[in-house]
PDB file of N, CA and C in Angstrom:
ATOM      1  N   UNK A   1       8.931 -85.630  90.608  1.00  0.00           N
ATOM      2  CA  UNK A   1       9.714 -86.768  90.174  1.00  0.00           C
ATOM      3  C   UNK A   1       8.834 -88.012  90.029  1.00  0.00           C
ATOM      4  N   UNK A   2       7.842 -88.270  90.885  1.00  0.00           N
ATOM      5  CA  UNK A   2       7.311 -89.452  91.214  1.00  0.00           C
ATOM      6  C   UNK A   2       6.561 -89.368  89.853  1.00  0.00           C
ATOM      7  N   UNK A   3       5.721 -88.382  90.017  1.00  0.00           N
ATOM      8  CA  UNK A   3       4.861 -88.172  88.357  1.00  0.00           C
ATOM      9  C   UNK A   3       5.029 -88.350  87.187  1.00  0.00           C
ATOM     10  N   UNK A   4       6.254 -87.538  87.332  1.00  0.00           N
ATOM     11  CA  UNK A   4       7.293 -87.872  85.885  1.00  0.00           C
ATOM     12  C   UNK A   4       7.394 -89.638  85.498  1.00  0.00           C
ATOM     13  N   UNK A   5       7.434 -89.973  86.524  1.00  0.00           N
ATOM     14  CA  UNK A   5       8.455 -91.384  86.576  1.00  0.00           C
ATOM     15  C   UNK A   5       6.707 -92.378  85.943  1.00  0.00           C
ATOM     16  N   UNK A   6       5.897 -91.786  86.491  1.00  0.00           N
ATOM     17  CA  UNK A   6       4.590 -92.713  86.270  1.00  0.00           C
ATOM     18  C   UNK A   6       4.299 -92.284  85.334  1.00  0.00           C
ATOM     19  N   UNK A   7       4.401 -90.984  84.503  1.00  0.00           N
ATOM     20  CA  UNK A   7       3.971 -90.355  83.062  1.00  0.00           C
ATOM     21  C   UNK A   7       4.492 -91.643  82.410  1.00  0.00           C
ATOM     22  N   UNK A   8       6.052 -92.252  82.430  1.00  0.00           N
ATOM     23  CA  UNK A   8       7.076 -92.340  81.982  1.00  0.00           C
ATOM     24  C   UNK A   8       6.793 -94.136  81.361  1.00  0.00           C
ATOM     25  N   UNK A   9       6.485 -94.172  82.680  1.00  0.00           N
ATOM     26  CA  UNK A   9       5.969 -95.946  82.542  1.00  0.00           C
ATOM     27  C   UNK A   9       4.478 -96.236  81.900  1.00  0.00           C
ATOM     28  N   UNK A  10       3.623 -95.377  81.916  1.00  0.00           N
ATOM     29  CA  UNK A  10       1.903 -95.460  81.279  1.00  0.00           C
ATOM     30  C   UNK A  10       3.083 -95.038  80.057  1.00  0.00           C
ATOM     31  N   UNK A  11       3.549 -94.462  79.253  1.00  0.00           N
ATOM     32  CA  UNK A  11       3.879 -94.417  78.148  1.00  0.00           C
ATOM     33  C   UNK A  11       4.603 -95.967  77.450  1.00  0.00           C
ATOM     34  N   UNK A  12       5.713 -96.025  78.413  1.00  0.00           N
ATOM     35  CA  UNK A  12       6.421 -96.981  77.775  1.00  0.00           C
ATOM     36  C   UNK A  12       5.306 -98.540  77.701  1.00  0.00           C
ATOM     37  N   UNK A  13       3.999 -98.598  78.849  1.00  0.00           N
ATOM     38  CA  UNK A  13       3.408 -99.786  78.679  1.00  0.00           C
ATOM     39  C   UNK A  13       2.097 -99.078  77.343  1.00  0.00           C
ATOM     40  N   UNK A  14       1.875 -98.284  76.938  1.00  0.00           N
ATOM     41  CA  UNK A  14       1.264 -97.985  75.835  1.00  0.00           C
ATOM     42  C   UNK A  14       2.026 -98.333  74.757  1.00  0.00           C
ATOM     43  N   UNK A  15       3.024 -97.680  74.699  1.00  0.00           N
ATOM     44  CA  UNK A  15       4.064 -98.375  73.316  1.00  0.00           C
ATOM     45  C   UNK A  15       4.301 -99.802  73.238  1.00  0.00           C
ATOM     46  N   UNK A  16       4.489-100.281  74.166  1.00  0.00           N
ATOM     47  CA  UNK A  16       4.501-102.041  73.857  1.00  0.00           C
ATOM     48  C   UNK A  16       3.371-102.709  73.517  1.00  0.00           C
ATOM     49  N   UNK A  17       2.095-102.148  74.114  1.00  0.00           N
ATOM     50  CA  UNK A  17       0.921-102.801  74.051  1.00  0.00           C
ATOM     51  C   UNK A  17       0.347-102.554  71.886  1.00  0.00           C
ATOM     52  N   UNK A  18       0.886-100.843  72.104  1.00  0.00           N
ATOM     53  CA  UNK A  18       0.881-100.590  69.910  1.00  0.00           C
ATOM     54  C   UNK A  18       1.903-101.536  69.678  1.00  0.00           C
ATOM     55  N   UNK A  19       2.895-102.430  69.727  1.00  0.00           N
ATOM     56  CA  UNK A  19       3.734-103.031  69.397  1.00  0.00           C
ATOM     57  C   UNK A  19       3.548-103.936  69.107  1.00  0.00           C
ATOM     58  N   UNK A  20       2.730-105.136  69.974  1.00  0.00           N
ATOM     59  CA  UNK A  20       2.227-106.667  70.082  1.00  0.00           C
ATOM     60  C   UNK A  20       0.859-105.976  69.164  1.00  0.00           C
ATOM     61  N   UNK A  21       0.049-105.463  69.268  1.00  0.00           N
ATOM     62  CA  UNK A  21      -1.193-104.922  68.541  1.00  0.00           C
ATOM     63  C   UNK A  21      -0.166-105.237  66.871  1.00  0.00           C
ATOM     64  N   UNK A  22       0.602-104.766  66.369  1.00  0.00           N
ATOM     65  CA  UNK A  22       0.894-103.983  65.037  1.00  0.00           C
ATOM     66  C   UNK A  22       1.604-106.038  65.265  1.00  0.00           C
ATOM     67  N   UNK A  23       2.007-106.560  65.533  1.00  0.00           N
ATOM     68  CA  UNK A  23       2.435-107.649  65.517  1.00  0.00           C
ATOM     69  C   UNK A  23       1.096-109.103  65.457  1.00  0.00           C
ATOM     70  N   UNK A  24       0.463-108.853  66.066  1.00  0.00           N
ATOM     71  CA  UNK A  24      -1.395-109.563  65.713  1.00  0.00           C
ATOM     72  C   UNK A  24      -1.598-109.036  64.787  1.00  0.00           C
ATOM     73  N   UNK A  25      -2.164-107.919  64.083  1.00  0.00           N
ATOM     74  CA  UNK A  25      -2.510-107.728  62.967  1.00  0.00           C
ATOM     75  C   UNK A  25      -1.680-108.388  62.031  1.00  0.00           C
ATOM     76  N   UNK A  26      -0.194-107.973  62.049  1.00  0.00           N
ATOM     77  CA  UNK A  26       0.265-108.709  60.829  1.00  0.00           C
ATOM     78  C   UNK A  26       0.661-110.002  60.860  1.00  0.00           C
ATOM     79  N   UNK A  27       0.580-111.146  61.915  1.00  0.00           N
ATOM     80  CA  UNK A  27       0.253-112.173  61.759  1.00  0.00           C
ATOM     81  C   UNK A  27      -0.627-112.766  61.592  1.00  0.00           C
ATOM     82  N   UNK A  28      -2.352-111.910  61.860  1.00  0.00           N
ATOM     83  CA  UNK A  28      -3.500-112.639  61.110  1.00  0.00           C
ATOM     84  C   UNK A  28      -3.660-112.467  59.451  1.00  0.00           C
ATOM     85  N   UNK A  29      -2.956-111.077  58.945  1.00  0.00           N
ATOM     86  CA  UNK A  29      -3.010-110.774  57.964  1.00  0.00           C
ATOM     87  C   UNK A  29      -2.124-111.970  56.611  1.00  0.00           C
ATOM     88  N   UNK A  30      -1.238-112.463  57.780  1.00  0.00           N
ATOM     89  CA  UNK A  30      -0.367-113.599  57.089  1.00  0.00           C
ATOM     90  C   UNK A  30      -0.772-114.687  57.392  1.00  0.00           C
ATOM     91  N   UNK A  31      -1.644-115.097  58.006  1.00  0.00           N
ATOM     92  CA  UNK A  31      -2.486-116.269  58.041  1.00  0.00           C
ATOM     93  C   UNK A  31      -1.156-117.008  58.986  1.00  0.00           C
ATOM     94  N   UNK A  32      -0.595-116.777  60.035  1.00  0.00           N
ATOM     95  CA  UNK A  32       0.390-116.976  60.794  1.00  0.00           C
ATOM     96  C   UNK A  32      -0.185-117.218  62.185  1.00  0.00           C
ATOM     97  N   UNK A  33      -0.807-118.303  62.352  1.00  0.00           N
ATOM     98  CA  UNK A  33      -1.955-118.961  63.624  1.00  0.00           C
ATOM     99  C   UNK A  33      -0.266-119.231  64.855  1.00  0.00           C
ATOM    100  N   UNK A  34       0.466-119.472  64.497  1.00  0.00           N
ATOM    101  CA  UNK A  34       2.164-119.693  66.086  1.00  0.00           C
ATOM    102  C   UNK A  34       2.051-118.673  66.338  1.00  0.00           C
ATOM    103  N   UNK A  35       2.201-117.247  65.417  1.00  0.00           N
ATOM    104  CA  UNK A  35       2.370-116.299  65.951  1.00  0.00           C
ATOM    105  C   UNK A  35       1.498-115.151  66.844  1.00  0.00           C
ATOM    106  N   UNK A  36       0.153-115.513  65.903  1.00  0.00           N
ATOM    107  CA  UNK A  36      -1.315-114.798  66.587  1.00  0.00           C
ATOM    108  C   UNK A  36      -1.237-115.595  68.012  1.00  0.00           C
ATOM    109  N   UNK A  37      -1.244-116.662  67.955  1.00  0.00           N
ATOM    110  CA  UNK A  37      -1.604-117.666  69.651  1.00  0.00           C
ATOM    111  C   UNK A  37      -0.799-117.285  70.657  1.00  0.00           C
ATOM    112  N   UNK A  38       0.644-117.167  70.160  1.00  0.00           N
ATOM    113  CA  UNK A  38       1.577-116.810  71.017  1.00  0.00           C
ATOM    114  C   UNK A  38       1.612-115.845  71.450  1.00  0.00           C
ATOM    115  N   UNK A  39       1.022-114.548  70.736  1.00  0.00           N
ATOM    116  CA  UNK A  39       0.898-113.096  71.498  1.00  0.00           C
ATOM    117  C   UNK A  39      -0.196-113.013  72.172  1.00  0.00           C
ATOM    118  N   UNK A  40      -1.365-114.252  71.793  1.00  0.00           N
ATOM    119  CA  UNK A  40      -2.415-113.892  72.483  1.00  0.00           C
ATOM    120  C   UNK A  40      -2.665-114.455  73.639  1.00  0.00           C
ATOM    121  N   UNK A  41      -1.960-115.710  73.842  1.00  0.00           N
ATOM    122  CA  UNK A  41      -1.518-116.165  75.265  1.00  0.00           C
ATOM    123  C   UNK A  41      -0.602-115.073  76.312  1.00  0.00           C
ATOM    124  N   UNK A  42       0.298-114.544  75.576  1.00  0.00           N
ATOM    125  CA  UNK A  42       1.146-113.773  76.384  1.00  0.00           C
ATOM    126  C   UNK A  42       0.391-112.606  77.034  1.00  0.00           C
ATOM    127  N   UNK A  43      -0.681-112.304  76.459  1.00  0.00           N
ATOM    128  CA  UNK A  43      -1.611-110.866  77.034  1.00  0.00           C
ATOM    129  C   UNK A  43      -2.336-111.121  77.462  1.00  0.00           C
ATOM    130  N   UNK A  44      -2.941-112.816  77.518  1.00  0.00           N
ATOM    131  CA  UNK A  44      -3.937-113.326  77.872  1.00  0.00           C
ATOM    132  C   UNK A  44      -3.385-113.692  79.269  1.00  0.00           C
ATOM    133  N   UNK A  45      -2.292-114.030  79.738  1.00  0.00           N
ATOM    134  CA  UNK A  45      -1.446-114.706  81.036  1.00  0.00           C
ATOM    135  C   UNK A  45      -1.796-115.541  81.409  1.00  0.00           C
ATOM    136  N   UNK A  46      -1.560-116.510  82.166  1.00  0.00           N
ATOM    137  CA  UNK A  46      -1.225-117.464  83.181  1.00  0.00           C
ATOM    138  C   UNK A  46      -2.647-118.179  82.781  1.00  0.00           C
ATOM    139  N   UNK A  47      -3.015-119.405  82.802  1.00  0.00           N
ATOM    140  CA  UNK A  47      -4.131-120.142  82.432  1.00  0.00           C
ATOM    141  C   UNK A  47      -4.050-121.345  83.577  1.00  0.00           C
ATOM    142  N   UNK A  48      -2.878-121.314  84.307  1.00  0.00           N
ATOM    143  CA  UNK A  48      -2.682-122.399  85.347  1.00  0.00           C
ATOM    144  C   UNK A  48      -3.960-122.096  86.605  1.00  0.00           C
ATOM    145  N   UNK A  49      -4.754-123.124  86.088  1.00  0.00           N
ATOM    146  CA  UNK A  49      -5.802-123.465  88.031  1.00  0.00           C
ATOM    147  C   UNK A  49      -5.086-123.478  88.960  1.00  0.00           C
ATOM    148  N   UNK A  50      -5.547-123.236  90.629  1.00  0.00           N
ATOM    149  CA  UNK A  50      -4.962-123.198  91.505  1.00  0.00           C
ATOM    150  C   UNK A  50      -5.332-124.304  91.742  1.00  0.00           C
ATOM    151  N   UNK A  51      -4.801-125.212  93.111  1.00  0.00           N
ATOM    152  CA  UNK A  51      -4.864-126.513  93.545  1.00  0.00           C
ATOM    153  C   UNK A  51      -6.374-126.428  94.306  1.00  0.00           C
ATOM    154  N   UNK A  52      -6.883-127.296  93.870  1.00  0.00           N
ATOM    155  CA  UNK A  52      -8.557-127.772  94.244  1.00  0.00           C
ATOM    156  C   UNK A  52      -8.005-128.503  95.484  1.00  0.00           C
ATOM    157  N   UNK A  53      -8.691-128.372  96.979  1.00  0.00           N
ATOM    158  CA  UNK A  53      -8.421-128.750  97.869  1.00  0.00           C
ATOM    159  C   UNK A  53      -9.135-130.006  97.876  1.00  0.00           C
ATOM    160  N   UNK A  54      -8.340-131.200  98.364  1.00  0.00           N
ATOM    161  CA  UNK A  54      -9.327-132.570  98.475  1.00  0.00           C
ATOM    162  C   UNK A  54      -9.494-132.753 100.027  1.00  0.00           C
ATOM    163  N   UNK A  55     -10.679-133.602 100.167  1.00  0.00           N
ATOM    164  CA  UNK A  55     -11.044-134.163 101.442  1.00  0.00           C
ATOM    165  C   UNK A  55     -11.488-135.862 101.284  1.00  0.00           C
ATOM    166  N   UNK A  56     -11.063-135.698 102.692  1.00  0.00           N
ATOM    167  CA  UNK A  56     -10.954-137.408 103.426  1.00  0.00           C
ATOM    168  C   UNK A  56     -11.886-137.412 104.012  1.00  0.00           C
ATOM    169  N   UNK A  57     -12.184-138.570 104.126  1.00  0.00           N
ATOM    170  CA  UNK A  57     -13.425-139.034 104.683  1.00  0.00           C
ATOM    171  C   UNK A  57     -13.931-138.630 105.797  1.00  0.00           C
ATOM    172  N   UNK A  58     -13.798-138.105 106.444  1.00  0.00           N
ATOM    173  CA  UNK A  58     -14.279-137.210 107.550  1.00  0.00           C
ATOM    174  C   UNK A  58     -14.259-135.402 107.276  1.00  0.00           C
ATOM    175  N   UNK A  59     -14.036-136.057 105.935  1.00  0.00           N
ATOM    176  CA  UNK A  59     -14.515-134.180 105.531  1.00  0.00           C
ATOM    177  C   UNK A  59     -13.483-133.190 105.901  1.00  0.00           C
ATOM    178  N   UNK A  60     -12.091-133.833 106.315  1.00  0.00           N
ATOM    179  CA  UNK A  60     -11.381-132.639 106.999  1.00  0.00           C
ATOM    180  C   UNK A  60     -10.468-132.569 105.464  1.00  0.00           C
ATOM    181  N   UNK A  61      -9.769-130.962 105.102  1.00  0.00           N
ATOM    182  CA  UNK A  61      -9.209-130.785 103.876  1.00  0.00           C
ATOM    183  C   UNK A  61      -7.677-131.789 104.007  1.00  0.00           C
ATOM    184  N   UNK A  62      -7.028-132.352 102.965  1.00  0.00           N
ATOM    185  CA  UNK A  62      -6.016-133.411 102.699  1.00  0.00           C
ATOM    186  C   UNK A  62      -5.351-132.510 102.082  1.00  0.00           C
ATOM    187  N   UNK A  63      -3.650-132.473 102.391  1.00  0.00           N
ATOM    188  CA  UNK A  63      -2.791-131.354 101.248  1.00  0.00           C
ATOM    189  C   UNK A  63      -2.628-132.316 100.438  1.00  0.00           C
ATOM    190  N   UNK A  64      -2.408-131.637  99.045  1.00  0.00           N
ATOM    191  CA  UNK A  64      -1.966-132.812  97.939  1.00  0.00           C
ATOM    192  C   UNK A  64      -1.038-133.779  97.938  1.00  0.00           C
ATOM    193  N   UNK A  65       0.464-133.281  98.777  1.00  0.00           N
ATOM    194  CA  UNK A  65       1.702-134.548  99.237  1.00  0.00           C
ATOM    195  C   UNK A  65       0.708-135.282  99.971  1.00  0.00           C
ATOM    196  N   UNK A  66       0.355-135.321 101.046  1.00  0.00           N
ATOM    197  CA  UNK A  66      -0.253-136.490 101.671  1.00  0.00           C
ATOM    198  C   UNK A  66      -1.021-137.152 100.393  1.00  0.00           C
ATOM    199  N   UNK A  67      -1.874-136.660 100.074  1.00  0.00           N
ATOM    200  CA  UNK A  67      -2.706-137.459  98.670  1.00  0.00           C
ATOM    201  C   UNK A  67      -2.037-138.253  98.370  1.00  0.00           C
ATOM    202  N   UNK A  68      -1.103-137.732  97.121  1.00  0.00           N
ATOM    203  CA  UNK A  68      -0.543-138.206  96.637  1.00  0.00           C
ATOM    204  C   UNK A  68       0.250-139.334  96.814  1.00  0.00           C
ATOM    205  N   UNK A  69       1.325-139.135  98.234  1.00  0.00           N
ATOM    206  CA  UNK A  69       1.668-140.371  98.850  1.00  0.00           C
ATOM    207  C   UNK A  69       0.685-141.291  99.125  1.00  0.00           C
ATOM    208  N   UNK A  70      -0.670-141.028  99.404  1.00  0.00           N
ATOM    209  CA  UNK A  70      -1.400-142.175  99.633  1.00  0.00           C
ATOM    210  C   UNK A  70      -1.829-143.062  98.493  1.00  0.00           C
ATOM    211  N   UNK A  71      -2.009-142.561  97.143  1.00  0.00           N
ATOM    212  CA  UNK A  71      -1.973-142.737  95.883  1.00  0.00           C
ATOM    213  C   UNK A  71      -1.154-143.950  95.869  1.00  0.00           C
TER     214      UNK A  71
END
């Protein structure tokens, strides 16, 4: 069952991945730059930095609310 079930899902994420593929091609082919960016962000994921820790003058790490309130 378990096998089956993982055959099941490597298939269905192969078919989506030919899907967005057949969808880039024919938006570069249409000179369609919203639509190429948008699929290529979506496969590309998340672009958000994590929070850079700041320090106070004695070198000890500051969470960003305190920062900020001090701001």
């Amino acid at each position: 069952m378990e096998k089956t079930l993982k055959y099941e899902i490597r298939r269905c994420e192969v078919e989506t991945m030919d899907k967005i593929d057949e969808d880039l091609e024919d938006a570069a082919r249409r000179h369609n730059s919203k639509i190429l960016y948008c699929h290529v962000n979506k496969l590309r994921g998340s672009s958000q930095l994590g929070l850079v820790p700041v320090r106070g003058r004695n070198w000890a790490t500051i969470s960003v609310k305190e920062w900020l309130k001090k701001r």
